[in-house]
Protein backbone atom coordinates (compact mmCIF):
# COMPACT_ATOMS: atom_id res chain seq x y z
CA UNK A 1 114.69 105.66 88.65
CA UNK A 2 110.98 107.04 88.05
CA UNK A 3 112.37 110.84 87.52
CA UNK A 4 115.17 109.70 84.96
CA UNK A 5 112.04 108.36 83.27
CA UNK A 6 110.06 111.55 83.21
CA UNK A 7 108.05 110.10 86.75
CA UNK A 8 106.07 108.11 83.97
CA UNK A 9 104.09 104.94 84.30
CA UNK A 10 107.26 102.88 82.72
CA UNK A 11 109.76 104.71 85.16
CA UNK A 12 107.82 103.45 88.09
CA UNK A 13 107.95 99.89 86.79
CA UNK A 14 111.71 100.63 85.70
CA UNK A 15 111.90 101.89 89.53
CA UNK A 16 110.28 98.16 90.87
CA UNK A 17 112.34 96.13 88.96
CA UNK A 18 115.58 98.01 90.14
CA UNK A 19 114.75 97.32 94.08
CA UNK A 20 114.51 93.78 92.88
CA UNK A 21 117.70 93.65 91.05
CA UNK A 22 119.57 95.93 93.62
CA UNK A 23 118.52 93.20 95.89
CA UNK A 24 119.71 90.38 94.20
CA UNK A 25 122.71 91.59 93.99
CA UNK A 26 123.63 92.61 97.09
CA UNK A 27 122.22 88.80 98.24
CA UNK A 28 124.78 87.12 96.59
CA UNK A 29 127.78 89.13 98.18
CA UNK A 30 126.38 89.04 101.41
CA UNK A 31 127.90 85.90 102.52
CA UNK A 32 129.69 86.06 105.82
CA UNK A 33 133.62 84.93 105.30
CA UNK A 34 133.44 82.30 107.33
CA UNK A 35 130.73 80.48 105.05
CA UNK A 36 132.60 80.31 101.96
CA UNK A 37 131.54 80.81 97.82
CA UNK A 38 129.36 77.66 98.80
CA UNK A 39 126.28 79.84 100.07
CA UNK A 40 126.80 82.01 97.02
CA UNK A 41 125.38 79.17 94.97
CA UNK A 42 122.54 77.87 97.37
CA UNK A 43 121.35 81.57 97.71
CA UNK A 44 121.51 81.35 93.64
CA UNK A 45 119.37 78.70 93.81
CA UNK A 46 117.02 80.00 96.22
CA UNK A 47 116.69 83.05 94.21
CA UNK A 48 115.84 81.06 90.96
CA UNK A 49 112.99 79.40 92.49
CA UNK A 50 111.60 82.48 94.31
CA UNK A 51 111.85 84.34 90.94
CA UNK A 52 109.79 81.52 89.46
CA UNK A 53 107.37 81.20 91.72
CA UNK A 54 106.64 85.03 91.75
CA UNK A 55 106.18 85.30 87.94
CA UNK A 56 106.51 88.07 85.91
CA UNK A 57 103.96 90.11 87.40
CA UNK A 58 105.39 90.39 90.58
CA UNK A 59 108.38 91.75 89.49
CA UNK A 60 106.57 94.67 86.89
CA UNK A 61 104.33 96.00 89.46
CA UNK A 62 105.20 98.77 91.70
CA UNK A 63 103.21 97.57 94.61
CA UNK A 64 104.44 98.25 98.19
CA UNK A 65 104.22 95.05 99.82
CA UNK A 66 106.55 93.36 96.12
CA UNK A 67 109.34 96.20 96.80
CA UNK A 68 109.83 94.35 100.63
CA UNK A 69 110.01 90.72 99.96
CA UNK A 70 113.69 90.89 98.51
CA UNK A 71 114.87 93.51 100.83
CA UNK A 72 113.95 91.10 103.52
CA UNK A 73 116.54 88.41 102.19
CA UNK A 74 119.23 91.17 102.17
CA UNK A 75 117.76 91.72 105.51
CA UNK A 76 118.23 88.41 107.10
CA UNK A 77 121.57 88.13 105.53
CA UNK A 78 122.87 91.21 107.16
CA UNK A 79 121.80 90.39 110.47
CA UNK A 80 123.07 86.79 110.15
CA UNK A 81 126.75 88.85 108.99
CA UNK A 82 125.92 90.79 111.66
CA UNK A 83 125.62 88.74 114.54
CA UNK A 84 128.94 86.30 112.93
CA UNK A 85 131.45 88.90 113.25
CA UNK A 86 130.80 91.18 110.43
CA UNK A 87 130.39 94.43 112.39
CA UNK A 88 129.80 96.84 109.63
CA UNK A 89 126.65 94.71 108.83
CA UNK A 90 124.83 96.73 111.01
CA UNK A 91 124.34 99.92 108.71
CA UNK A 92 123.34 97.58 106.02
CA UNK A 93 120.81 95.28 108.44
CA UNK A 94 119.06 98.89 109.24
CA UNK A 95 118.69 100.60 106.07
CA UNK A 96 117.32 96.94 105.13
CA UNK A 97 115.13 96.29 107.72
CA UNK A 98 113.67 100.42 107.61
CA UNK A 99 112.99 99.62 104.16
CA UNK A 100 111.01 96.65 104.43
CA UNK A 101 109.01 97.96 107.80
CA UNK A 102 107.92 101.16 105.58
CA UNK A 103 106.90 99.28 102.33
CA UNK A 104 104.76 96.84 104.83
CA UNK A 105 103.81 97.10 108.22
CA UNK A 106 103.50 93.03 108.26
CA UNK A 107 107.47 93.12 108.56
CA UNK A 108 107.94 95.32 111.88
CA UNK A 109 107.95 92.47 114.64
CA UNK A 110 110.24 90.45 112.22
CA UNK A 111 112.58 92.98 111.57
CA UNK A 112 112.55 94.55 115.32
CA UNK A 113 113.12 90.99 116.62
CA UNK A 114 115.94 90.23 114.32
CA UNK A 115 117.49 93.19 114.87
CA UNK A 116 117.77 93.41 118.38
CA UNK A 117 118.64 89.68 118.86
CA UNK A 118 121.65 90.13 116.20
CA UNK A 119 122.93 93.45 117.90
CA UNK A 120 122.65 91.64 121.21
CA UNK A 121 124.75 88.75 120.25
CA UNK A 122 127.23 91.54 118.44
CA UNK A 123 127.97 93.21 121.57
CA UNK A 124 128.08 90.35 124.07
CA UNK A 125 130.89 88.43 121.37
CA UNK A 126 132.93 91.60 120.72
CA UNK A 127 132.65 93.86 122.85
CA UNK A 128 133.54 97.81 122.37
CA UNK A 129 134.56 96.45 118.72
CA UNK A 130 130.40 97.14 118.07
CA UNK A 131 130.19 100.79 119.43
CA UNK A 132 131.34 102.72 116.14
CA UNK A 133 129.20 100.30 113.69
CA UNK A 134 126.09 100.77 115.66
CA UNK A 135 126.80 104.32 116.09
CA UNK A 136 126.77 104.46 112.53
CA UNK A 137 123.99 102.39 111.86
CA UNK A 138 121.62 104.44 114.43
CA UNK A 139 122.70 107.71 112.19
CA UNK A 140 121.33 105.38 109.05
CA UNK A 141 118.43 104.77 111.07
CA UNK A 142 117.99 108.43 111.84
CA UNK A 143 118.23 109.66 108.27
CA UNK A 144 115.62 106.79 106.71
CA UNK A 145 113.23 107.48 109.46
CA UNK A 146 113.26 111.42 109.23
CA UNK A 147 110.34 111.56 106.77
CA UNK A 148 108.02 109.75 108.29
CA UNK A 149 108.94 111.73 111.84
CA UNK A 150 107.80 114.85 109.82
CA UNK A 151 105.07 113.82 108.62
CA UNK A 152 104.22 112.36 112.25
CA UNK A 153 105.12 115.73 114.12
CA UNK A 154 103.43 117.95 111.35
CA UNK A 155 100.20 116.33 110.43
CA UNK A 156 97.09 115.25 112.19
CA UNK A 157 96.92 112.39 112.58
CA UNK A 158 100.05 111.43 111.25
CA UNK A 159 100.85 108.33 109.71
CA UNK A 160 102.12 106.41 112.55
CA UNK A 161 99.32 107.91 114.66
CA UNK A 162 97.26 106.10 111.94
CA UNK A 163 99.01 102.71 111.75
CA UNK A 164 99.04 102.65 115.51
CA UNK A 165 95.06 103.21 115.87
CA UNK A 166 94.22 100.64 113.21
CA UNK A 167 96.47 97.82 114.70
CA UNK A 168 95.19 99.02 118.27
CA UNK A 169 91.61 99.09 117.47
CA UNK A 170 90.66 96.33 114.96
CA UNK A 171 88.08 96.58 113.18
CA UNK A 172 87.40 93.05 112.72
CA UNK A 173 88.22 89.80 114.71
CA UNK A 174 91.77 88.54 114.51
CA UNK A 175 92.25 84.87 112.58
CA UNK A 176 91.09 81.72 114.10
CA UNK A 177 93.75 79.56 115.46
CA UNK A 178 92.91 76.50 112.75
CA UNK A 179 93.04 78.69 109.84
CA UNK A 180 96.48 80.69 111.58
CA UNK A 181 98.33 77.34 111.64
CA UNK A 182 96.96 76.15 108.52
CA UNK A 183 98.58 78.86 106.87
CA UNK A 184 101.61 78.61 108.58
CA UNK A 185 102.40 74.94 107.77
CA UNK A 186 101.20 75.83 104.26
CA UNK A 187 103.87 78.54 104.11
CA UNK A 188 106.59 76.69 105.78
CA UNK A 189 106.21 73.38 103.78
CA UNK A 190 109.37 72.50 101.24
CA UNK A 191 106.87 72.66 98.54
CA UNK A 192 104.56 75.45 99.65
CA UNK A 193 103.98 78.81 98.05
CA UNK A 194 107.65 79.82 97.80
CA UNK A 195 108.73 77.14 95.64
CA UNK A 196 104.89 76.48 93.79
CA UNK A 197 103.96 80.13 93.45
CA UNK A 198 100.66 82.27 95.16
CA UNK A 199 97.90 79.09 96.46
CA UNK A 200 95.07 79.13 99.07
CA UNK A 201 95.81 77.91 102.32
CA UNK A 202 95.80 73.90 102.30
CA UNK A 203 96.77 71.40 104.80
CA UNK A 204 100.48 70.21 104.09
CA UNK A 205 101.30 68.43 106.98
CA UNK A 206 104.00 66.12 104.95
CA UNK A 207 105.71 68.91 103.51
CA UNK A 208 106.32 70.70 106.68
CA UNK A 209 107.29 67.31 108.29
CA UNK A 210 110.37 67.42 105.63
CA UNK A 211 111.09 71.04 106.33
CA UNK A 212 111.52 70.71 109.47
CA UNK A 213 113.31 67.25 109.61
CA UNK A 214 115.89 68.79 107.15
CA UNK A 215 116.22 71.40 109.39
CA UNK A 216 116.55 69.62 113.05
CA UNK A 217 119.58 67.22 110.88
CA UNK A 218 121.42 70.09 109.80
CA UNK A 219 120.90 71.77 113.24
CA UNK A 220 122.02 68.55 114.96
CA UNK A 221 125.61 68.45 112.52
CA UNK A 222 126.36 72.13 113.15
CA UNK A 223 126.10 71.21 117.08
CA UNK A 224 127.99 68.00 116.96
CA UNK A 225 130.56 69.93 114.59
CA UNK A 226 130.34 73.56 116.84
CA UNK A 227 130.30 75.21 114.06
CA UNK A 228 129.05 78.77 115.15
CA UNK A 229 128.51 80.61 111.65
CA UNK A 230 125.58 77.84 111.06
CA UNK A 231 124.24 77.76 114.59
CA UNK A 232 124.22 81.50 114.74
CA UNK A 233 122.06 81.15 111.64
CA UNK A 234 119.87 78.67 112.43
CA UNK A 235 119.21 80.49 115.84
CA UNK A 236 118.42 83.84 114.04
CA UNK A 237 115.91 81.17 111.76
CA UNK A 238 114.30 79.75 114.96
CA UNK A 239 113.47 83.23 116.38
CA UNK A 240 112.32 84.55 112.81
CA UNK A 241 110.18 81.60 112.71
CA UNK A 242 108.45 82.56 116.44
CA UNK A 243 108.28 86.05 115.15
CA UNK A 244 106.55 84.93 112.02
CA UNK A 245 104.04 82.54 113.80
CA UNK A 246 103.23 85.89 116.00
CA UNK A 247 102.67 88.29 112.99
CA UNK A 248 100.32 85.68 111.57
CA UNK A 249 98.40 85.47 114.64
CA UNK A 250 97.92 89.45 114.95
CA UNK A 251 96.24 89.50 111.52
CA UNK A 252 92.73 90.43 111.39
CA UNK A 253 89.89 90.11 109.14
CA UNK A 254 90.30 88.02 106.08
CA UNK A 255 93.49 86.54 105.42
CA UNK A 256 95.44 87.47 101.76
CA UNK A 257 98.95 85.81 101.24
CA UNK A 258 100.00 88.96 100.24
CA UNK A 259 100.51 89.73 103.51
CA UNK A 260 103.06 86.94 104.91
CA UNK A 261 104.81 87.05 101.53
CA UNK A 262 108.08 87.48 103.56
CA UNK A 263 107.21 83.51 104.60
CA UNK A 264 108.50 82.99 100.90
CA UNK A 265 111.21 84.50 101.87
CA UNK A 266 111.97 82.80 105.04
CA UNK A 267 110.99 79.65 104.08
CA UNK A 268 113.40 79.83 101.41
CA UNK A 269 116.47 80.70 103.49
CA UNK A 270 115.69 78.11 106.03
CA UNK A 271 115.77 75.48 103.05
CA UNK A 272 118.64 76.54 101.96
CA UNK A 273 120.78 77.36 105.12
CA UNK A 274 119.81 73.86 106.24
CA UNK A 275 121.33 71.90 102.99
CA UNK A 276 124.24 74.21 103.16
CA UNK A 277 125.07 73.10 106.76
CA UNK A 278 124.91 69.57 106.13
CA UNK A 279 126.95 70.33 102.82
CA UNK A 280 129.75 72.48 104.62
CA UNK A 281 129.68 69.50 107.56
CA UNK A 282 129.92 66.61 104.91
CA UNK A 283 132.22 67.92 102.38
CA UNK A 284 133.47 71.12 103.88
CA UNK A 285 137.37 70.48 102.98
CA UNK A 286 136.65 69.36 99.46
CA UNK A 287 134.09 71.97 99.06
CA UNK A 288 136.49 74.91 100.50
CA UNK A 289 138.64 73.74 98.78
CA UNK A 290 137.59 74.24 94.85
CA UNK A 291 138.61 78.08 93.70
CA UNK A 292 136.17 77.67 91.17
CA UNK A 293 132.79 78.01 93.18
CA UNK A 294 132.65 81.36 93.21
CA UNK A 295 132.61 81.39 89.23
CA UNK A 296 130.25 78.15 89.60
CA UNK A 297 127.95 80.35 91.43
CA UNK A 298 127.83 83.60 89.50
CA UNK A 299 128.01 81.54 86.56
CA UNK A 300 124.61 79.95 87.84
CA UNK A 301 123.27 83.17 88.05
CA UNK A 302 124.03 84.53 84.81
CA UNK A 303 122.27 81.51 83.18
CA UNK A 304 119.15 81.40 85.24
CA UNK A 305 118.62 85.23 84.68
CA UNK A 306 119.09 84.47 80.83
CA UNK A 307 116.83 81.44 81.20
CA UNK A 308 114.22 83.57 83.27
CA UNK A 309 114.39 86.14 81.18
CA UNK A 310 113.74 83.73 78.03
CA UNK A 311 110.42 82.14 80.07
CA UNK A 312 109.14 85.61 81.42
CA UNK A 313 109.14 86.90 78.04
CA UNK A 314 106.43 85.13 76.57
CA UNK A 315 104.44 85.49 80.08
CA UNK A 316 105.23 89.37 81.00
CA UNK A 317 102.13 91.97 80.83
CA UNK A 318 101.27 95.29 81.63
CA UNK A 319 100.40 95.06 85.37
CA UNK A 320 96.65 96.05 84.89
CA UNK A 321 96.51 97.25 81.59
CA UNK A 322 92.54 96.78 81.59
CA UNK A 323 92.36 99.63 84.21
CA UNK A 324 95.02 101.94 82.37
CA UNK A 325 93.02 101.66 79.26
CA UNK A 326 89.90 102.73 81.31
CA UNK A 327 91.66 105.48 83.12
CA UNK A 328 92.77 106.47 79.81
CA UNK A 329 89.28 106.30 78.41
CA UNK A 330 87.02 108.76 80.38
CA UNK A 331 89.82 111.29 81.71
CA UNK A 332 90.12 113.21 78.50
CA UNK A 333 86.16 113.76 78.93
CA UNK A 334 85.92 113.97 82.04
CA UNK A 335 88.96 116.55 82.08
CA UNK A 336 86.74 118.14 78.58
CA UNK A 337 83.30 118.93 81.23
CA UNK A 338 85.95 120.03 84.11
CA UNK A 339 86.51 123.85 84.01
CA UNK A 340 89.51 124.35 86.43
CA UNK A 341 89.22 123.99 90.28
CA UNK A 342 89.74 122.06 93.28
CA UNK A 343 87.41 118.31 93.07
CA UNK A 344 86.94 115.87 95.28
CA UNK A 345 87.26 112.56 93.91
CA UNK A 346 84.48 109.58 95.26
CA UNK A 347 84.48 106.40 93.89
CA UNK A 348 82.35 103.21 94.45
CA UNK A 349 84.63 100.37 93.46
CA UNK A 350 83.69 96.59 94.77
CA UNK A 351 86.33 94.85 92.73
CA UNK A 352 89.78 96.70 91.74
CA UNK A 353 90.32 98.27 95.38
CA UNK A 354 90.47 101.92 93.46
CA UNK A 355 92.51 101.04 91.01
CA UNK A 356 90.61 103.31 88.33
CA UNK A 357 89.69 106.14 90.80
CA UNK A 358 93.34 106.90 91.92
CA UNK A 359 94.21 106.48 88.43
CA UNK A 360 91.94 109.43 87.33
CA UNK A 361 92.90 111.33 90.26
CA UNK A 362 96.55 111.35 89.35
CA UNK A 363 95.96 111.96 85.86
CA UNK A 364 93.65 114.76 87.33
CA UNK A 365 96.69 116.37 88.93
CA UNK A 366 98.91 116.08 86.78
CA UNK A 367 96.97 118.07 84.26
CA UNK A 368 96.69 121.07 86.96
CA UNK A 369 93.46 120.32 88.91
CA UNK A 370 93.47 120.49 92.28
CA UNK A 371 92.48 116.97 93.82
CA UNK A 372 91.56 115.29 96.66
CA UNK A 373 89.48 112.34 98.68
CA UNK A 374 87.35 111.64 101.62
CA UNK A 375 89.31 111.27 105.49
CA UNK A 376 89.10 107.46 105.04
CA UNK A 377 91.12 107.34 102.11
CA UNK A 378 94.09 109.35 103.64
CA UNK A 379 96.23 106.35 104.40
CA UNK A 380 96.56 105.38 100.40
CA UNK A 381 96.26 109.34 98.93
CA UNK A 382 98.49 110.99 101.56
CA UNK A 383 96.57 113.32 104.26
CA UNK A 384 97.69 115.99 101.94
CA UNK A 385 95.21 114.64 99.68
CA UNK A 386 92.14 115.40 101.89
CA UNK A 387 89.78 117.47 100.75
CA UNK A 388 86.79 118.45 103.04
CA UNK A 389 83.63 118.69 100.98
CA UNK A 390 82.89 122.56 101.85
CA UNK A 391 86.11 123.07 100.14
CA UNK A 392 85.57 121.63 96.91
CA UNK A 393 84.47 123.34 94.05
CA UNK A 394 82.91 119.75 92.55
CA UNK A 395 82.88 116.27 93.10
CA UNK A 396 83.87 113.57 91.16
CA UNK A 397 82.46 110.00 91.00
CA UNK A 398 83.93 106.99 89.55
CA UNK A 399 81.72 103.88 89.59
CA UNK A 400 82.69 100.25 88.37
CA UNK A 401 80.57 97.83 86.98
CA UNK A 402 79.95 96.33 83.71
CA UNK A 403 79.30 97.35 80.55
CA UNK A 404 81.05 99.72 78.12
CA UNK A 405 83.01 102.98 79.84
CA UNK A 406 80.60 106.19 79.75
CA UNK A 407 80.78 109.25 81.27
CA UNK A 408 78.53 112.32 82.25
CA UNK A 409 78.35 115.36 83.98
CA UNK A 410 76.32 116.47 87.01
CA UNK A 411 75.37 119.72 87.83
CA UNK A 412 74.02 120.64 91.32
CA UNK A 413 74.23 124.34 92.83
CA UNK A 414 76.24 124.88 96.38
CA UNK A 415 73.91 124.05 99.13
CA UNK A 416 72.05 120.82 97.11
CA UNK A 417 72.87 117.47 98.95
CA UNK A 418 75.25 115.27 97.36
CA UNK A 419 74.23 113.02 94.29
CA UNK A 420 74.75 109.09 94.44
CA UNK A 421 75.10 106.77 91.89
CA UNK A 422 73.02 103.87 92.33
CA UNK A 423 73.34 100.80 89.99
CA UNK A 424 70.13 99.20 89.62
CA UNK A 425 71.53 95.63 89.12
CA UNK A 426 74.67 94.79 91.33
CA UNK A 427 77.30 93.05 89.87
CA UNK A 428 76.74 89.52 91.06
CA UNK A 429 73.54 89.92 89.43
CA UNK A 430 75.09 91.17 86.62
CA UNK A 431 77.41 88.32 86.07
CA UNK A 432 74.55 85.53 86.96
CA UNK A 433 71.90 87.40 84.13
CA UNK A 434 71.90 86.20 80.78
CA UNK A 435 73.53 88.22 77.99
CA UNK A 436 70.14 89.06 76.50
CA UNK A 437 69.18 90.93 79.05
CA UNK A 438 71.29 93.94 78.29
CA UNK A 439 73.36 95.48 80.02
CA UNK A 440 73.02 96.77 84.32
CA UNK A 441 71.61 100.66 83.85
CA UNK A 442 72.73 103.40 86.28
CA UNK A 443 70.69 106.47 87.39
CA UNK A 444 71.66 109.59 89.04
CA UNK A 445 69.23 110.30 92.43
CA UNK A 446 69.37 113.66 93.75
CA UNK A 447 68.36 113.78 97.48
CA UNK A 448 66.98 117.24 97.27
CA UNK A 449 64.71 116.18 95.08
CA UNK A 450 62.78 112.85 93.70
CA UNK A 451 63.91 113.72 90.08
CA UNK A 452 65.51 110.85 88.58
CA UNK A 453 67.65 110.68 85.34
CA UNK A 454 68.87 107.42 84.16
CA UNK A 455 71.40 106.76 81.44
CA UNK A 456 71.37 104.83 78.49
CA UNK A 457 73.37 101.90 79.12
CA UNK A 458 75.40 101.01 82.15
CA UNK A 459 79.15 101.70 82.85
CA UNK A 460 82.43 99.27 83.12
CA UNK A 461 83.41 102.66 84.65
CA UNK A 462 81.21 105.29 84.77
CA UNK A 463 82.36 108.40 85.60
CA UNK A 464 80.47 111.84 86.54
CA UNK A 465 81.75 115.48 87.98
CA UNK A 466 79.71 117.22 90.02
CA UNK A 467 80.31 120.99 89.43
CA UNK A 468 79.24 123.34 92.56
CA UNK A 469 78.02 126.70 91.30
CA UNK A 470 79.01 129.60 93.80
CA UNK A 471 75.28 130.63 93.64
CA UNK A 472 73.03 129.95 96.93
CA UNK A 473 70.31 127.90 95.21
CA UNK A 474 70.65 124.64 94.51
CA UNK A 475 70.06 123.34 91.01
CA UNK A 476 68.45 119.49 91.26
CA UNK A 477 70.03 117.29 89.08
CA UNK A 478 67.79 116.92 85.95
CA UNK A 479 69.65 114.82 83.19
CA UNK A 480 72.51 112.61 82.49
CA UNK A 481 75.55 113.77 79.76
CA UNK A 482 76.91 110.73 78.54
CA UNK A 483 80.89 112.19 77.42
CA UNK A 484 82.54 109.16 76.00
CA UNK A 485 82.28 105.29 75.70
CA UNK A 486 84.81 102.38 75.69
């Protein structure tokens, strides 16, 4: 979707929204026979209030961890199909579940669990009926997987090498039990996150309570009833829910809900598949009954996409338009300072996570320069990205703080150390000061020398290239360029 849009900024949103859509879709025909054009219209329903409660933004942003949250529901619905007698779920469950694993990490003990636990019950029910399926479905496997195989076998470290070490060797201590089960109720409650939208972690004992009694009635019906497609469901539910408490547990350092957003997800189905028991067990011959649920249920649809559409319209903005206008602002003279070459790209960025840096750097590459960033960054730029210093023919350094956008150049011969940015007021201190005391100023220090040059007025984002000379002697840095302002 991003290359029929010239790979431009509005193709990779195009792109987002498509996974979403795709997803959606496939959702809603996903229903295993034996369950009827009832689920059709619960799954409606849960969809309209996950769509609320993500908002607009959500669904604009091509962010990794968005593009796996509705994947997962097509996920749980193909191994639910799966493990109920539709064989030929299993292609479906794996392309799925790859999907999700690769866009987050948080989703590999869910979707390894599930997996295995719906191909188990698969083969024990039918036998050599499985063999071709899963045969097929490993192949699906094999094909989704390939890439990140290569780039395992022909980098170092490769990207699973990478993942592996960082969830091997944490760097930080993993989440305290309170605050683990705090967030799980919070996540699990009828009116948590999933139905309310993105909220810190608060105690919801009562709205857990009623998740979980609606859940043990519809479990007890579908017993007392034997009705298999439910049980099966509620069993794969029970073990997603273990699997969920786990991956919650193996979190370390601070806690984002970004991270368990496939709770909303679960949450949501276990809502749902619970009221759709007790309404197959109650009603199920009237409800089977009625030809016109299937149009009741697409019909649904159609109106709460028009409705959605209608409400996201006057909500819907340009997922961090601020920092596009501030790439946008200093690359044309940054790229004006920057004869042609290979740069390496440093950044000191406290509160958008690099947002602006990897901006510039694309922008960088796309008009022709050769780019690239220190070893720590390689997991978000790609190892092809890294650059060793010796290498580079300049550096690059992107700064936030506050202030208007300016941007200079720094000159420094081969061999001279390399410059740093230091802001003389940090930005706590920046936001506490009073507005008439101007503005936080920024200087350039040279190490190789004790010359100091300080600009102007500070920098929203200030950003500076550091041009190498091929000449032995260094050249101390000895002024400040401003090139532009915002």
């Amino acid at each position: 979707m991003c290359a029929l849009f010239g790979r431009s900024s509005f193709g990779l949103m195009a792109g987002a929204v498509s996974v979403h859509l795709v997803s959606f879709a496939v959702a809603l025909l996903l229903a295993p026979p034996s369950a009827a054009a009832s689920l059709v219209v619960l799954v409606t329903l849960a969809l309209v209030v996950l769509v609320r409660a993500s908002g607009p933004f959500f669904f604009l942003e091509p962010w990794n961890p968005w593009l796996a949250v509705f994947p997962f529901l097509v996920f749980l619905l193909a191994v639910w199909g799966l493990a109920d007698g539709d064989r030929w779920m299993a292609p479906l469950a794996v392309l799925a579940g790859a999907h999700t694993i690769q866009s987050h990490t948080g989703y590999l003990v869910l979707v390894i669990g599930l997996l295995g636990a719906s191909v188990v019950v698969s083969v024990v029910r039918f036998g050599r009926r499985t063999v071709g399926p899963i045969l097929v479905a490993g192949v699906v496997g094999a094909l989704v997987w390939l890439p990140p195989l290569i780039d395992q076998l022909t980098r170092e470290p490769g990207n699973l090498s990478i993942l592996k070490y960082n969830f091997t060797h944490p760097d930080a201590p993993y989440l305290a039990k309170g605050l683990v089960m705090r967030a799980f109720g919070s996540e699990l409650s009828v009116l948590g996150p999933w139905m309310t939208g993105p909220a810190l972690v608060t105690r919801n004992l009562p709205g857990v309570v009623v998740t979980l009694a609606l859940w043990a009635a519809a479990i007890r019906l579908a017993w007392r009833r034997r009705d298999r497609s439910a049980l099966t469901l509620h069993g794969l539910l029970a073990l997603a829910t273990v699997l969920a408490l786990f991956s919650v547990e193996r979190i370390f350092g601070a806690y984002f809900e970004y991270t368990v957003r496939w709770f909303w997800v679960l949450t949501a189905t276990i809502i749902a598949g619970s009221v759709w028991t007790i309404w197959r067990c109650w009603a199920r011959r009237w409800l089977d009954e009625v030809s016109g649920n299937l149009l009741l249920g697409l019909g649904l649809a159609a109106a709460v996409s028009l409705l959605a559409t209608v409400q996201f319209a006057g909500r819907a903005e340009v997922p961090f338009e601020t920092d596009s206008a501030m790439v946008a602002s200093v690359v044309g003279d940054v790229e004006a300072g920057l004869p042609t070459g290979d740069y390496l790209v440093r950044w000191f960025d406290p509160v958008g996570l690099g947002a602006v840096p990897f901006g510039l750097l694309l922008e960088l590459a796309r008009d022709g320069y050769g780019v690239g960033v220190d070893p720590q960054h390689a997991a978000a730029a790609l190892p092809q990205r890294v650059l060793p210093e010796d290498r580079a023919d300049g550096i690059v350094y992107v700064v936030l703080g506050l202030g208007p956008t300016r941007c200079g150049h720094y000159l420094a011969g081969r061999r001279s150390p390399s410059p740093t940015l230091v802001r003389t007021r940090t930005w706590r201190d920046h936001r506490s000061s009073s507005s008439s005391s101007g503005p936080a100023s920024s200087r350039w220090v040279d190490p190789s020398s004790s010359t100091i040059s300080t600009p102007s007025t500070g920098g929203r984002a200030s950003c500076s290239s550091s041009r190498r000379s091929r000449s032995t002697s260094p050249t101390p840095c000895r002024s400040w360029s401003p090139c532009g302002s915002r």
